[in-house]
C-alpha atoms as a PDB file:
ATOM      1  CA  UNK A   1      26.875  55.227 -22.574  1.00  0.00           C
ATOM      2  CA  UNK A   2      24.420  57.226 -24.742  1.00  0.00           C
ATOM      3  CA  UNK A   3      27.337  60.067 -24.854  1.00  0.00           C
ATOM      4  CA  UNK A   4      30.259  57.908 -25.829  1.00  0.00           C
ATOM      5  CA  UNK A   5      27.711  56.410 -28.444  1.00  0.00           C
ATOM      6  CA  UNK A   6      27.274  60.440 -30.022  1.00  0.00           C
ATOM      7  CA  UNK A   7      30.705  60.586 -30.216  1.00  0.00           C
ATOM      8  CA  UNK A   8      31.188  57.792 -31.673  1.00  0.00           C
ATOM      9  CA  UNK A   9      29.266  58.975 -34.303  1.00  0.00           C
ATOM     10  CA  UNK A  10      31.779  60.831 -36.299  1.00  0.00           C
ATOM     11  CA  UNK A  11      34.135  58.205 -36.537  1.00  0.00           C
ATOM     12  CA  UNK A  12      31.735  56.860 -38.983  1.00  0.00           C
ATOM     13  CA  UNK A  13      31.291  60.237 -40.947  1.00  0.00           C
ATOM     14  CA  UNK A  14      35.269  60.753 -40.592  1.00  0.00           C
ATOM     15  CA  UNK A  15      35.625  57.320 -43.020  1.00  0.00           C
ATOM     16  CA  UNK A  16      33.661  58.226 -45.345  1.00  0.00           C
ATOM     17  CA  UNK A  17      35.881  61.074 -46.472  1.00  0.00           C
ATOM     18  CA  UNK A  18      38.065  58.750 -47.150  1.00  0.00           C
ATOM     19  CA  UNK A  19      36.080  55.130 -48.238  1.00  0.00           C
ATOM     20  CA  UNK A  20      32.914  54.636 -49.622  1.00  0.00           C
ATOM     21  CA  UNK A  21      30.738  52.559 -46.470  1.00  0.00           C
ATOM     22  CA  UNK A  22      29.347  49.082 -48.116  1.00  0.00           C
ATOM     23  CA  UNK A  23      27.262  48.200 -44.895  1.00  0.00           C
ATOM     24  CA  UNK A  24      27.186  48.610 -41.167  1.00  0.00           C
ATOM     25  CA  UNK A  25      25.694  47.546 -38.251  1.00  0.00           C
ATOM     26  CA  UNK A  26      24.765  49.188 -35.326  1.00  0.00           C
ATOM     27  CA  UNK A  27      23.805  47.087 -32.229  1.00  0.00           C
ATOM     28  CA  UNK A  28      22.315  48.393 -28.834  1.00  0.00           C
ATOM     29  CA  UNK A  29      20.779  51.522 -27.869  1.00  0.00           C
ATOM     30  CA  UNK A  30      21.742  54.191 -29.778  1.00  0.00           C
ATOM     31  CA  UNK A  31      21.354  58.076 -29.444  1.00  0.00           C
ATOM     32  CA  UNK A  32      18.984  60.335 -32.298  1.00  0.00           C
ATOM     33  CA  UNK A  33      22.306  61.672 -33.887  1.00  0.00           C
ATOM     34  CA  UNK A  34      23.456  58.128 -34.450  1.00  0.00           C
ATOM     35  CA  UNK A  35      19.887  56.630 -35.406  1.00  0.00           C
ATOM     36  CA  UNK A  36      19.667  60.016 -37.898  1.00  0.00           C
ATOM     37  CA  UNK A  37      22.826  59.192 -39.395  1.00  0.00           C
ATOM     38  CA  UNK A  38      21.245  55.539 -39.740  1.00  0.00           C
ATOM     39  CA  UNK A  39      18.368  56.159 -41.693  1.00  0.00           C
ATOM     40  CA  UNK A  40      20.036  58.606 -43.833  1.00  0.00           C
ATOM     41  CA  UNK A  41      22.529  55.866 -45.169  1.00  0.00           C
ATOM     42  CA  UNK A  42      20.140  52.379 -46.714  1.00  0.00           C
ATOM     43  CA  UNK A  43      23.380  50.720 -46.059  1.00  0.00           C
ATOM     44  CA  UNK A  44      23.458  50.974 -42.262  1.00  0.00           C
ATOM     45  CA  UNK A  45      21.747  48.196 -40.099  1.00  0.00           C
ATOM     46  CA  UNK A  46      20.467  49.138 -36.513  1.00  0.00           C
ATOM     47  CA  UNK A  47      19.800  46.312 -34.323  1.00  0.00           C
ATOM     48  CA  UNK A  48      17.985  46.562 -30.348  1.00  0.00           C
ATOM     49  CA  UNK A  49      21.100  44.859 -29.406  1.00  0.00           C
ATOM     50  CA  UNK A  50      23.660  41.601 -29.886  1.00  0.00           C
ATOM     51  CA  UNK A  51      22.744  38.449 -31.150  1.00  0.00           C
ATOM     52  CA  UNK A  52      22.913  35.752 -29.012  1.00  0.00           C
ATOM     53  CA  UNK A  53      26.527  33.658 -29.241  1.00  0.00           C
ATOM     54  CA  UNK A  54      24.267  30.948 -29.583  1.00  0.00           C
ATOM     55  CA  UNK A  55      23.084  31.975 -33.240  1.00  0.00           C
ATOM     56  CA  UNK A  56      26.742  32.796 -34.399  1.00  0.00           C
ATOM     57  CA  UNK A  57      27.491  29.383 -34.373  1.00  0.00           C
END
C-alpha cells in the first residue's frame, strides 16, 4: 500500500503544473514523500484515516 501511496504522489505535483491546488486531503497512512509534500503545501490536510459514514451524514 505504502508504495502505491509514493506513487501516487506525483499525480499531485503533476496538477499543479497545470492548476493552482485550493485544498486537499489526505486520509490513511501515508509514506514520508507524501507527508513531506504535505507539510510543504498549508493547503493540504492529512488525516490518520476516513471519517466514519456516520459523521457524513
Amino acid at each position: 500500500m505504502a508504495i502505491l501511496q509514493e506513487r501516487a504522489a506525483e499525480l499531485p505535483a503533476r496538477a499543479a503544473r497545470c492548476a493552482d491546488l485550493v485544498h486537499a486531503e489526505i486520509y490513511g497512512s501515508i509514506g514520508p514523500g507524501t507527508r513531506a509534500w504535505a507539510r510543504s503545501r498549508p493547503q493540504v490536510t492529512v488525516y490518520p484515516d476516513f471519517p466514519p459514514e456516520s459523521a457524513a451524514t
